[in-house]
PDB file of N, CA and C in Angstrom:
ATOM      1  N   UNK A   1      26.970  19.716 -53.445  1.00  0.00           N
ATOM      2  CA  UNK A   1      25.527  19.797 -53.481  1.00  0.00           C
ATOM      3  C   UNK A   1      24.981  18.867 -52.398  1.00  0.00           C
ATOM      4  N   UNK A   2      23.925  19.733 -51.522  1.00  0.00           N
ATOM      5  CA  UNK A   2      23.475  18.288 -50.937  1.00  0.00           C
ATOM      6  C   UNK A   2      22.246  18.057 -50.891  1.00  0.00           C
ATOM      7  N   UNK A   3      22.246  16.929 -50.274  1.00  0.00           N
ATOM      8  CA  UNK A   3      20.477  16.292 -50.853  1.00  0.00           C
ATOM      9  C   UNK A   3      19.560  15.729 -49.885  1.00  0.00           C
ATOM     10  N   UNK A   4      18.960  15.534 -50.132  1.00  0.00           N
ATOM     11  CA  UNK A   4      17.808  15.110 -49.306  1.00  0.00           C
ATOM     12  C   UNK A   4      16.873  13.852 -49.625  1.00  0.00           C
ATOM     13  N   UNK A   5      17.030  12.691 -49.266  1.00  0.00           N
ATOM     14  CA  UNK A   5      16.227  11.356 -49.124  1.00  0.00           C
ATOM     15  C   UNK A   5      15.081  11.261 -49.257  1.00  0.00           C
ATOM     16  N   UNK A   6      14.383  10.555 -50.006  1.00  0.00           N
ATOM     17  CA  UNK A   6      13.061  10.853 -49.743  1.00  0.00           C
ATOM     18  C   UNK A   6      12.415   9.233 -50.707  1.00  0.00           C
ATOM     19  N   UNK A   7      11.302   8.531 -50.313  1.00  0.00           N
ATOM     20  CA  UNK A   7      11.257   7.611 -51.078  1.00  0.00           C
ATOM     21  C   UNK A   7      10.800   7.609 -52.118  1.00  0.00           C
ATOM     22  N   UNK A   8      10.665   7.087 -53.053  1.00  0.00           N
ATOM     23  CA  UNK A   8       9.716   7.142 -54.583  1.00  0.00           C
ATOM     24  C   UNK A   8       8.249   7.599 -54.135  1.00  0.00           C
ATOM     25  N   UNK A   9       7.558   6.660 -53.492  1.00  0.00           N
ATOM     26  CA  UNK A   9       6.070   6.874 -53.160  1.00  0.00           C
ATOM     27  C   UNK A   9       5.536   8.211 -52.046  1.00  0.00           C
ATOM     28  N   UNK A  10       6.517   8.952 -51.978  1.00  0.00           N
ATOM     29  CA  UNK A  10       6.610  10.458 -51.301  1.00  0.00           C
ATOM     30  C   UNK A  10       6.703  11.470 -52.189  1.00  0.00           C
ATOM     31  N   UNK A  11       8.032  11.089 -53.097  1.00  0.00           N
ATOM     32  CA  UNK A  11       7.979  12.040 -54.315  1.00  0.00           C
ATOM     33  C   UNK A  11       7.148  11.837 -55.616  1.00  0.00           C
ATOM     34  N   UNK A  12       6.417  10.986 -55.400  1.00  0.00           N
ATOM     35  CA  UNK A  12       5.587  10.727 -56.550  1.00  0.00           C
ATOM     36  C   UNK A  12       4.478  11.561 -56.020  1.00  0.00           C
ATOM     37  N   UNK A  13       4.097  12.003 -54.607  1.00  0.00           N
ATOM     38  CA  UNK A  13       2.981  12.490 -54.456  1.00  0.00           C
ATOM     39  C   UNK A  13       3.535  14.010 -54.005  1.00  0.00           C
ATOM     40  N   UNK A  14       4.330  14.226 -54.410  1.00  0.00           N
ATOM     41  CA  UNK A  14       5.168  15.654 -54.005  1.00  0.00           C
ATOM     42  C   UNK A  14       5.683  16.105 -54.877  1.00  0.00           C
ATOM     43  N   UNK A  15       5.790  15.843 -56.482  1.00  0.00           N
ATOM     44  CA  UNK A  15       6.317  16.012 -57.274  1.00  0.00           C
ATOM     45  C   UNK A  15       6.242  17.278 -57.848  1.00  0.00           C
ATOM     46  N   UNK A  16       5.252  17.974 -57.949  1.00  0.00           N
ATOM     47  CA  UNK A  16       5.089  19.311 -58.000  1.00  0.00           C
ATOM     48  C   UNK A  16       5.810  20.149 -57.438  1.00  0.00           C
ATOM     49  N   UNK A  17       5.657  20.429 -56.085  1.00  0.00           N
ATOM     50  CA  UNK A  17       6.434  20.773 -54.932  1.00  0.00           C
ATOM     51  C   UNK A  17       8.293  20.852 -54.911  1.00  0.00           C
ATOM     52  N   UNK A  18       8.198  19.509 -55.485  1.00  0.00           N
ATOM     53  CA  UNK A  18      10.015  19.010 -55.576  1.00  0.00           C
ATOM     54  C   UNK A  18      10.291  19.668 -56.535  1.00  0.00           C
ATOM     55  N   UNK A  19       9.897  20.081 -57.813  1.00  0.00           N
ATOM     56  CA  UNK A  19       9.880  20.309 -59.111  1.00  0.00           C
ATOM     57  C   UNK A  19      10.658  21.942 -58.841  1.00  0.00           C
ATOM     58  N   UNK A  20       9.961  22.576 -57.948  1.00  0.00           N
ATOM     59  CA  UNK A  20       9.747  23.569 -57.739  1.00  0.00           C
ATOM     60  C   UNK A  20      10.444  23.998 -56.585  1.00  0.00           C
ATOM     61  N   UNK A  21      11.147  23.515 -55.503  1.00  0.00           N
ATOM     62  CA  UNK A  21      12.281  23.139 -55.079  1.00  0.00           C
ATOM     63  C   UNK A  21      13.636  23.218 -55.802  1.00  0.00           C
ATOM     64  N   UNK A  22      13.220  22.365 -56.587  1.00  0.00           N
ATOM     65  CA  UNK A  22      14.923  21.962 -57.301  1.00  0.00           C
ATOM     66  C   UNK A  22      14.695  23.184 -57.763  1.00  0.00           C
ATOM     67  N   UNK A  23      13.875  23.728 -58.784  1.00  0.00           N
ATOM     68  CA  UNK A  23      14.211  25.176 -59.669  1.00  0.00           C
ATOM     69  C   UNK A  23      14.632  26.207 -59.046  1.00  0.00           C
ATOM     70  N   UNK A  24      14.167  26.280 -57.444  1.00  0.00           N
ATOM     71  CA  UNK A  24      13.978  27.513 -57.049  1.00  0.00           C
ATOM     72  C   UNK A  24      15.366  27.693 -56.024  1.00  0.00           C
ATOM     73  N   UNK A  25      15.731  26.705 -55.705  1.00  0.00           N
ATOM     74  CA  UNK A  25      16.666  26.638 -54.498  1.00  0.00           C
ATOM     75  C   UNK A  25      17.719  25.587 -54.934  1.00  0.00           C
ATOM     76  N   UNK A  26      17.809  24.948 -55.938  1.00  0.00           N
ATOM     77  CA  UNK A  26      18.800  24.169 -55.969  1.00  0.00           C
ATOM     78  C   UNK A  26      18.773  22.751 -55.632  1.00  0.00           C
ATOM     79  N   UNK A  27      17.900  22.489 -54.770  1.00  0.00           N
ATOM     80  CA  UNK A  27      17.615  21.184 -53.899  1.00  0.00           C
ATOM     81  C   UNK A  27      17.942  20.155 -54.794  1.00  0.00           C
ATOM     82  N   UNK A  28      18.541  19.119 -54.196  1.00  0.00           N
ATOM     83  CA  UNK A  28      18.621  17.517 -54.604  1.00  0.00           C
ATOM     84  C   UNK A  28      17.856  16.501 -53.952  1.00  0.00           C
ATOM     85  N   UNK A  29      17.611  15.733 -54.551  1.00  0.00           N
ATOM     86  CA  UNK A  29      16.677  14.533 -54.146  1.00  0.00           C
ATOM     87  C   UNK A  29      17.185  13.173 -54.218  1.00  0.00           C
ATOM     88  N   UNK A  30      17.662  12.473 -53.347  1.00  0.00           N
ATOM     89  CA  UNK A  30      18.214  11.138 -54.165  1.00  0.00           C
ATOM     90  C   UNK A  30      16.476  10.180 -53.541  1.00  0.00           C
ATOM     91  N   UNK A  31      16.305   9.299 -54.651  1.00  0.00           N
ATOM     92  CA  UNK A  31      14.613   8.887 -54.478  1.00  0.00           C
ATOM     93  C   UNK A  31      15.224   7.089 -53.723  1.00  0.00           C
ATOM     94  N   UNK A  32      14.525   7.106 -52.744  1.00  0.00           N
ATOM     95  CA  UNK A  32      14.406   5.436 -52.363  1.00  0.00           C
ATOM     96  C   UNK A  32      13.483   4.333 -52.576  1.00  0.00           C
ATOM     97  N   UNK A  33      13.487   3.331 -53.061  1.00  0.00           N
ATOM     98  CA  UNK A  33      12.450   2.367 -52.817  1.00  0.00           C
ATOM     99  C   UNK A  33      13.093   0.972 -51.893  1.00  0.00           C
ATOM    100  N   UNK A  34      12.758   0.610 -51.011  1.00  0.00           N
ATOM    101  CA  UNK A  34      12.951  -0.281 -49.910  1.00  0.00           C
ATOM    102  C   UNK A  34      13.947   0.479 -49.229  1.00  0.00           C
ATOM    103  N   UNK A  35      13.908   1.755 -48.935  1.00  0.00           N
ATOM    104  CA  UNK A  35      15.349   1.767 -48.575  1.00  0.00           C
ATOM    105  C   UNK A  35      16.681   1.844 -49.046  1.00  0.00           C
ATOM    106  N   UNK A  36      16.692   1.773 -50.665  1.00  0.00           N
ATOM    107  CA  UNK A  36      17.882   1.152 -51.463  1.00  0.00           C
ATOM    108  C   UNK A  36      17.612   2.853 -52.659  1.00  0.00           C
ATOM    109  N   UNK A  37      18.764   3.545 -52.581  1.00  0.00           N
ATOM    110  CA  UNK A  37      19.097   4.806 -53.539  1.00  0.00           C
ATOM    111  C   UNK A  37      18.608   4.167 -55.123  1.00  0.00           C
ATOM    112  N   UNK A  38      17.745   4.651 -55.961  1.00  0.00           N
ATOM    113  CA  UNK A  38      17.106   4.209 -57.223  1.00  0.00           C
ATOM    114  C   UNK A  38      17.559   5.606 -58.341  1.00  0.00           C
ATOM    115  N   UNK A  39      16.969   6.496 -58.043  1.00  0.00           N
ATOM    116  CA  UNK A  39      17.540   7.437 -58.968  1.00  0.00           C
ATOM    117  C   UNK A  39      17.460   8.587 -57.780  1.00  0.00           C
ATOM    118  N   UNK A  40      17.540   9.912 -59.193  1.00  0.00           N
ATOM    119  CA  UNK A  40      18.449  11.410 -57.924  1.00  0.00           C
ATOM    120  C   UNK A  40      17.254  12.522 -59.009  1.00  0.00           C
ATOM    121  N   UNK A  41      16.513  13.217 -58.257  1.00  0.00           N
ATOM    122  CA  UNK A  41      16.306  14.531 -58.917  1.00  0.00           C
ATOM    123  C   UNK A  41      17.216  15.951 -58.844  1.00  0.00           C
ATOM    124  N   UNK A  42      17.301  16.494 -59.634  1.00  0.00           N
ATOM    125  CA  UNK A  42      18.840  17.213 -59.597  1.00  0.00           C
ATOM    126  C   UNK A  42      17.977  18.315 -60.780  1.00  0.00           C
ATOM    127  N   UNK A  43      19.061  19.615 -60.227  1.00  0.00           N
ATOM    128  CA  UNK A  43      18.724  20.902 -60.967  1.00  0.00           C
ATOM    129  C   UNK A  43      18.940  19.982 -62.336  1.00  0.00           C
ATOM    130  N   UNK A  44      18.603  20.979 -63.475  1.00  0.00           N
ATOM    131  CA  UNK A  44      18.806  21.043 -64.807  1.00  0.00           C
ATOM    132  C   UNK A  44      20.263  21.353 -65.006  1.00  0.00           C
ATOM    133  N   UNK A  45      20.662  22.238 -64.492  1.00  0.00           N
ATOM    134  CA  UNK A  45      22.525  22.270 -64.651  1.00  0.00           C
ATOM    135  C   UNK A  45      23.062  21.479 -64.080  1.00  0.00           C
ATOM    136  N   UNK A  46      22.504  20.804 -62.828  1.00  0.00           N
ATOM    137  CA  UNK A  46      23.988  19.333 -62.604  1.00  0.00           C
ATOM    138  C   UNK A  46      23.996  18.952 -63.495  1.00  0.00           C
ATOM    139  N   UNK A  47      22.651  18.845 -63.990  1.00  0.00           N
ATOM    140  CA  UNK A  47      22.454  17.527 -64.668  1.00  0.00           C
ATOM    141  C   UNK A  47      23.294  17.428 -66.435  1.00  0.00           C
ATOM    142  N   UNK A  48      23.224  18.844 -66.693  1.00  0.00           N
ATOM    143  CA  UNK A  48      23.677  19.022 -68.009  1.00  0.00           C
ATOM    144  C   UNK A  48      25.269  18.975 -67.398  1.00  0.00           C
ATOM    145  N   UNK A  49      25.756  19.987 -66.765  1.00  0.00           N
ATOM    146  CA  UNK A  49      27.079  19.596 -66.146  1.00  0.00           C
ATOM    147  C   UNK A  49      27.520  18.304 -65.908  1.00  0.00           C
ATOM    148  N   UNK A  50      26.958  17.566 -65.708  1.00  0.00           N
ATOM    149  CA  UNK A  50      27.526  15.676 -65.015  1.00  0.00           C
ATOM    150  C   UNK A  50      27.453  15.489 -66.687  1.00  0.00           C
ATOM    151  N   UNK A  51      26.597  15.659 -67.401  1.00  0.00           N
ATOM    152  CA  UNK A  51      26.540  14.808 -68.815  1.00  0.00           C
ATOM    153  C   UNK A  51      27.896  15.224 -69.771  1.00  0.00           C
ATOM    154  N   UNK A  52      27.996  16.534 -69.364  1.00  0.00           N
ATOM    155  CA  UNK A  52      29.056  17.248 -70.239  1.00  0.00           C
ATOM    156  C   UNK A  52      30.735  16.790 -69.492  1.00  0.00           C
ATOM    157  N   UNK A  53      30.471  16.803 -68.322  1.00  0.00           N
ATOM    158  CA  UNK A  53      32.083  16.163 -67.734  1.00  0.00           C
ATOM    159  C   UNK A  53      32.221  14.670 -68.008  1.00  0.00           C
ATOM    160  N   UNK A  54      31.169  13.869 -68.158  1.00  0.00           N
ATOM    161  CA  UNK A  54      31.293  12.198 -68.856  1.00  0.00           C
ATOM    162  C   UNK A  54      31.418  12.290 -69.997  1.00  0.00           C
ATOM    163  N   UNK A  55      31.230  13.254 -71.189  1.00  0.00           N
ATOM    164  CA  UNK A  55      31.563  13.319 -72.528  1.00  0.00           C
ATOM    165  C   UNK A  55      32.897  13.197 -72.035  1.00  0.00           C
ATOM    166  N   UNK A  56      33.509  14.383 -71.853  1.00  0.00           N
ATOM    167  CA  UNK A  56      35.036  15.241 -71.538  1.00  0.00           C
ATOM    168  C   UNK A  56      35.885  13.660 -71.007  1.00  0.00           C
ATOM    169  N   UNK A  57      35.392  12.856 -70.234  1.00  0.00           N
ATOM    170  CA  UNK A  57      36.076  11.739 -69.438  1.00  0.00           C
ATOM    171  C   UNK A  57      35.788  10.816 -70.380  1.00  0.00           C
ATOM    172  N   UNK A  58      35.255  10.396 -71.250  1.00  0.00           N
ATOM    173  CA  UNK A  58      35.201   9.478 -72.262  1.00  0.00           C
ATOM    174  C   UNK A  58      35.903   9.264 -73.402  1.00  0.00           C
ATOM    175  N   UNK A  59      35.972  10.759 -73.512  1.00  0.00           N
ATOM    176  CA  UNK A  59      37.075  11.369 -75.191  1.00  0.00           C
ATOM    177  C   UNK A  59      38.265  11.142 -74.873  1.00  0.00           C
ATOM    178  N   UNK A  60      38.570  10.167 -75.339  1.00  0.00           N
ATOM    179  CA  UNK A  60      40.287   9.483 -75.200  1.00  0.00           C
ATOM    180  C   UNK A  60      41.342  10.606 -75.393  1.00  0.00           C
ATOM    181  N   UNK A  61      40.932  11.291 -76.824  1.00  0.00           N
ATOM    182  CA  UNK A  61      41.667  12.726 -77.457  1.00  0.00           C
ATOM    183  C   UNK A  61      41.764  13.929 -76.538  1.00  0.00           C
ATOM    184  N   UNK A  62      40.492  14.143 -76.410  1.00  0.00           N
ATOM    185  CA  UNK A  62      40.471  15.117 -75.584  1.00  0.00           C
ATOM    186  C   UNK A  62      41.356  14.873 -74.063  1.00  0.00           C
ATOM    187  N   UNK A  63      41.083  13.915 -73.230  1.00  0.00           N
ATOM    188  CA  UNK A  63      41.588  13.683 -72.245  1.00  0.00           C
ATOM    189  C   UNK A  63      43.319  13.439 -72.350  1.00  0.00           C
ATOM    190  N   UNK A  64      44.121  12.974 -73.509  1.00  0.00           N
ATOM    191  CA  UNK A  64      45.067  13.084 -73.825  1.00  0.00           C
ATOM    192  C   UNK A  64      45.657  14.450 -74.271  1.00  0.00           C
ATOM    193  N   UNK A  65      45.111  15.262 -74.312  1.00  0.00           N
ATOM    194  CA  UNK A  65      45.082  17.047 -74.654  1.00  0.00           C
ATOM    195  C   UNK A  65      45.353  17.485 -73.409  1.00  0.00           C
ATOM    196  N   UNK A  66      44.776  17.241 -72.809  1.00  0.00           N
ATOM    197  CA  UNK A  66      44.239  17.757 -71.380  1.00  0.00           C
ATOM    198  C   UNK A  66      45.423  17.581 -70.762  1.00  0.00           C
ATOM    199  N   UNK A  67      45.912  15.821 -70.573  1.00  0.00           N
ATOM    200  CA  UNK A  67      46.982  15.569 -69.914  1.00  0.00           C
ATOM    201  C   UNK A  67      48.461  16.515 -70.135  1.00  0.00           C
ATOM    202  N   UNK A  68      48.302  16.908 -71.413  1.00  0.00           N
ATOM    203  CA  UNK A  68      49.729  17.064 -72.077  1.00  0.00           C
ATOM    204  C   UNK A  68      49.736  18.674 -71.712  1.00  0.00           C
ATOM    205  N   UNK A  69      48.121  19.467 -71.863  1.00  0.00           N
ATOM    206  CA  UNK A  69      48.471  20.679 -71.331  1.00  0.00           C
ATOM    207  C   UNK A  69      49.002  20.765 -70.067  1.00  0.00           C
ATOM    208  N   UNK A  70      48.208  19.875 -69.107  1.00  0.00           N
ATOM    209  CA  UNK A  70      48.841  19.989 -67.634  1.00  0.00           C
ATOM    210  C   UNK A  70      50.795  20.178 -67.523  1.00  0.00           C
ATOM    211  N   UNK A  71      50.433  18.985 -68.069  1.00  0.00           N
ATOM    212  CA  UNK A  71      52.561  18.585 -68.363  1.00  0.00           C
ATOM    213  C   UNK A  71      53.028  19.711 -68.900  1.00  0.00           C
ATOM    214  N   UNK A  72      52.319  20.558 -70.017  1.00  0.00           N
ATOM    215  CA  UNK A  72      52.782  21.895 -70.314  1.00  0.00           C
ATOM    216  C   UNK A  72      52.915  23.032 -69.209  1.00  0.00           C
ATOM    217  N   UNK A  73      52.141  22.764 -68.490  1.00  0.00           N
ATOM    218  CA  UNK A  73      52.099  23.855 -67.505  1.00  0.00           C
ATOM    219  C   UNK A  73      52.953  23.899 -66.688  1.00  0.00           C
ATOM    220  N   UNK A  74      53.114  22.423 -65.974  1.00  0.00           N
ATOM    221  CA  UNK A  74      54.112  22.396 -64.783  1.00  0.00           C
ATOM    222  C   UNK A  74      55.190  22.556 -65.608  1.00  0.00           C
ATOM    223  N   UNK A  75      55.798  22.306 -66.661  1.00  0.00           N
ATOM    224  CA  UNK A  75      57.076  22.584 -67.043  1.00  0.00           C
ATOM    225  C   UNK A  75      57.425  23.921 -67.788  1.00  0.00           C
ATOM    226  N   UNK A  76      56.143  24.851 -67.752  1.00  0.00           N
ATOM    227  CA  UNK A  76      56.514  26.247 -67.437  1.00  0.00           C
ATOM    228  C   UNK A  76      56.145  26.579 -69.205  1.00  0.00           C
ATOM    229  N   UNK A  77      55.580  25.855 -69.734  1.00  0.00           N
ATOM    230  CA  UNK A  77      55.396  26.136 -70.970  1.00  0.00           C
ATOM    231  C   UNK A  77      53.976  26.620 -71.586  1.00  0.00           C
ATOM    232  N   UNK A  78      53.823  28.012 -71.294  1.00  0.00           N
ATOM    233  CA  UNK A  78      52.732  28.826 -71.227  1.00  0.00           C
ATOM    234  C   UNK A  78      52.836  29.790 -72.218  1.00  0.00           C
ATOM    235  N   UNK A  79      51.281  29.961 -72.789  1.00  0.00           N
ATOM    236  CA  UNK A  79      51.099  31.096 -73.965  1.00  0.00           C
ATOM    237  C   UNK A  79      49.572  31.851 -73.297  1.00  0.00           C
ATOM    238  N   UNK A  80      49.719  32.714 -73.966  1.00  0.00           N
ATOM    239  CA  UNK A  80      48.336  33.781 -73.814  1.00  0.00           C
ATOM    240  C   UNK A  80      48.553  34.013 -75.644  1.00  0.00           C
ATOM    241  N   UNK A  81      47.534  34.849 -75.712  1.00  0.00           N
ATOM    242  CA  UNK A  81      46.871  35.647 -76.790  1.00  0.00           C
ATOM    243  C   UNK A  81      46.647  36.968 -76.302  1.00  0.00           C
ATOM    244  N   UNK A  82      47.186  37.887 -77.059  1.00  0.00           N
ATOM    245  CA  UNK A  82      47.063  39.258 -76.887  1.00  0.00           C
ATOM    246  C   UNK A  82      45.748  39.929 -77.343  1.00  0.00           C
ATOM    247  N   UNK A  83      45.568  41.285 -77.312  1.00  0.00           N
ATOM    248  CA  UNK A  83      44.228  42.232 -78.143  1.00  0.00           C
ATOM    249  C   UNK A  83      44.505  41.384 -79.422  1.00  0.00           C
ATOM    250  N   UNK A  84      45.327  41.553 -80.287  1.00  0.00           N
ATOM    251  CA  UNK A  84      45.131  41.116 -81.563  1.00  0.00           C
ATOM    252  C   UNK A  84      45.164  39.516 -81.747  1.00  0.00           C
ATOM    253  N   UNK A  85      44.743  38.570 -80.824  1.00  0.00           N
ATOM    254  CA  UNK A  85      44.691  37.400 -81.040  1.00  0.00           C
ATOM    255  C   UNK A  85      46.168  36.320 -81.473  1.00  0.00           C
ATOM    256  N   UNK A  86      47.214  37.039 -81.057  1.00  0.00           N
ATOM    257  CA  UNK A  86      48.743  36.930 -81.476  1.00  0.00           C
ATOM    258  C   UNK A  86      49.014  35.974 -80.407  1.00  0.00           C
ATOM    259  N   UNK A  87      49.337  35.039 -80.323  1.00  0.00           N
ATOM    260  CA  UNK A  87      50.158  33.872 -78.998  1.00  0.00           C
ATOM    261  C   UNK A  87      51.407  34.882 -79.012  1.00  0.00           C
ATOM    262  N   UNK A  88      51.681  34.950 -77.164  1.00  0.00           N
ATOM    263  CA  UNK A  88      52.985  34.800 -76.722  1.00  0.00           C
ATOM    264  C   UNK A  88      53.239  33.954 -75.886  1.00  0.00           C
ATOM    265  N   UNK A  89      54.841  33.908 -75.497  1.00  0.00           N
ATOM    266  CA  UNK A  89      55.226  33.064 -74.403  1.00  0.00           C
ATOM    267  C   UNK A  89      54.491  34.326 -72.999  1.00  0.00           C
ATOM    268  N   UNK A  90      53.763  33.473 -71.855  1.00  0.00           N
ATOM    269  CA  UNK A  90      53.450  33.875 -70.842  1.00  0.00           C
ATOM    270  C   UNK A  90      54.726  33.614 -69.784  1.00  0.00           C
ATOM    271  N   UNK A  91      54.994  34.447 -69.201  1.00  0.00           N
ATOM    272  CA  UNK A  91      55.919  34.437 -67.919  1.00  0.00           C
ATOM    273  C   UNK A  91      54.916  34.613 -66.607  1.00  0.00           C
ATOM    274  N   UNK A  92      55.311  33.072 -65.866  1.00  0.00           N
ATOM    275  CA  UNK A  92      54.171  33.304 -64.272  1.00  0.00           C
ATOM    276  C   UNK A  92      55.360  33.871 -63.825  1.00  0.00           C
ATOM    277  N   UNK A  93      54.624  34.604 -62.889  1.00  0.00           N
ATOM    278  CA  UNK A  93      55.098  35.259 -61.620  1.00  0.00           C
ATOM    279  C   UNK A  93      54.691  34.980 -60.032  1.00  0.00           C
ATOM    280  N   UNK A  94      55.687  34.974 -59.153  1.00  0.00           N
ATOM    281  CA  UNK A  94      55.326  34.174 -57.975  1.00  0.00           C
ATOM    282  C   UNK A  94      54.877  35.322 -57.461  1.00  0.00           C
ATOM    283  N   UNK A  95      53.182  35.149 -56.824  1.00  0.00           N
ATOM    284  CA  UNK A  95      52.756  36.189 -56.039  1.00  0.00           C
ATOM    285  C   UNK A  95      53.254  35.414 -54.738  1.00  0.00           C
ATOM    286  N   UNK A  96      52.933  36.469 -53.667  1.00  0.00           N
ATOM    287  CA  UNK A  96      53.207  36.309 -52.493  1.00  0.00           C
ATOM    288  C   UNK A  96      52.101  36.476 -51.762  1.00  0.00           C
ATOM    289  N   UNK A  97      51.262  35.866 -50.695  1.00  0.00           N
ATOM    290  CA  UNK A  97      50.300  36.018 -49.715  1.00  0.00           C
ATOM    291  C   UNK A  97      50.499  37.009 -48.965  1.00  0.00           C
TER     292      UNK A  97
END
């Protein structure tokens, strides 16, 4: 995502405008005062997205899940679910480019 600078006392008088920006196009805002990054205006989905990947990075459990699927994977230990919701063993197959 990228963004665009702008100071507090610009976007305070542009705020409408920015509002309407971010909705419409995506735009980011990181806001300055002296010069120095203070906060960021950001779509509604970064924003729910960034909140939901710091849950996910916080949850000790979860992130220990996570790890162990990976380790499942590289060591080839894969399942799917069929039409009837049945686990099998998955076999990868090496595609070729």
């Amino acid at each position: 995502m990228r963004h665009e600078i702008l100071s507090v006392s610009k976007a305070k008088a542009r705020l409408l405008d920015l509002t309407r920006k971010i909705q419409q196009d995506g735009r980011a805002y990181v806001l300055t005062r002296d010069g120095e990054p203070v906060s960021a205006l950001v779509p509604i989905e970064d924003y729910e997205s960034l909140l939901e990947t710091m849950d996910v990075l916080a949850d000790k459990k979860t992130m220990r899940d996570l790890a162990a699927a990976l380790a499942d994977e590289r060591r080839g230990r894969l399942f799917k679910r069929d039409k009837r919701g049945r686990w099998s063993k998955y076999k990868r197959t090496m595609r070729v480019a």
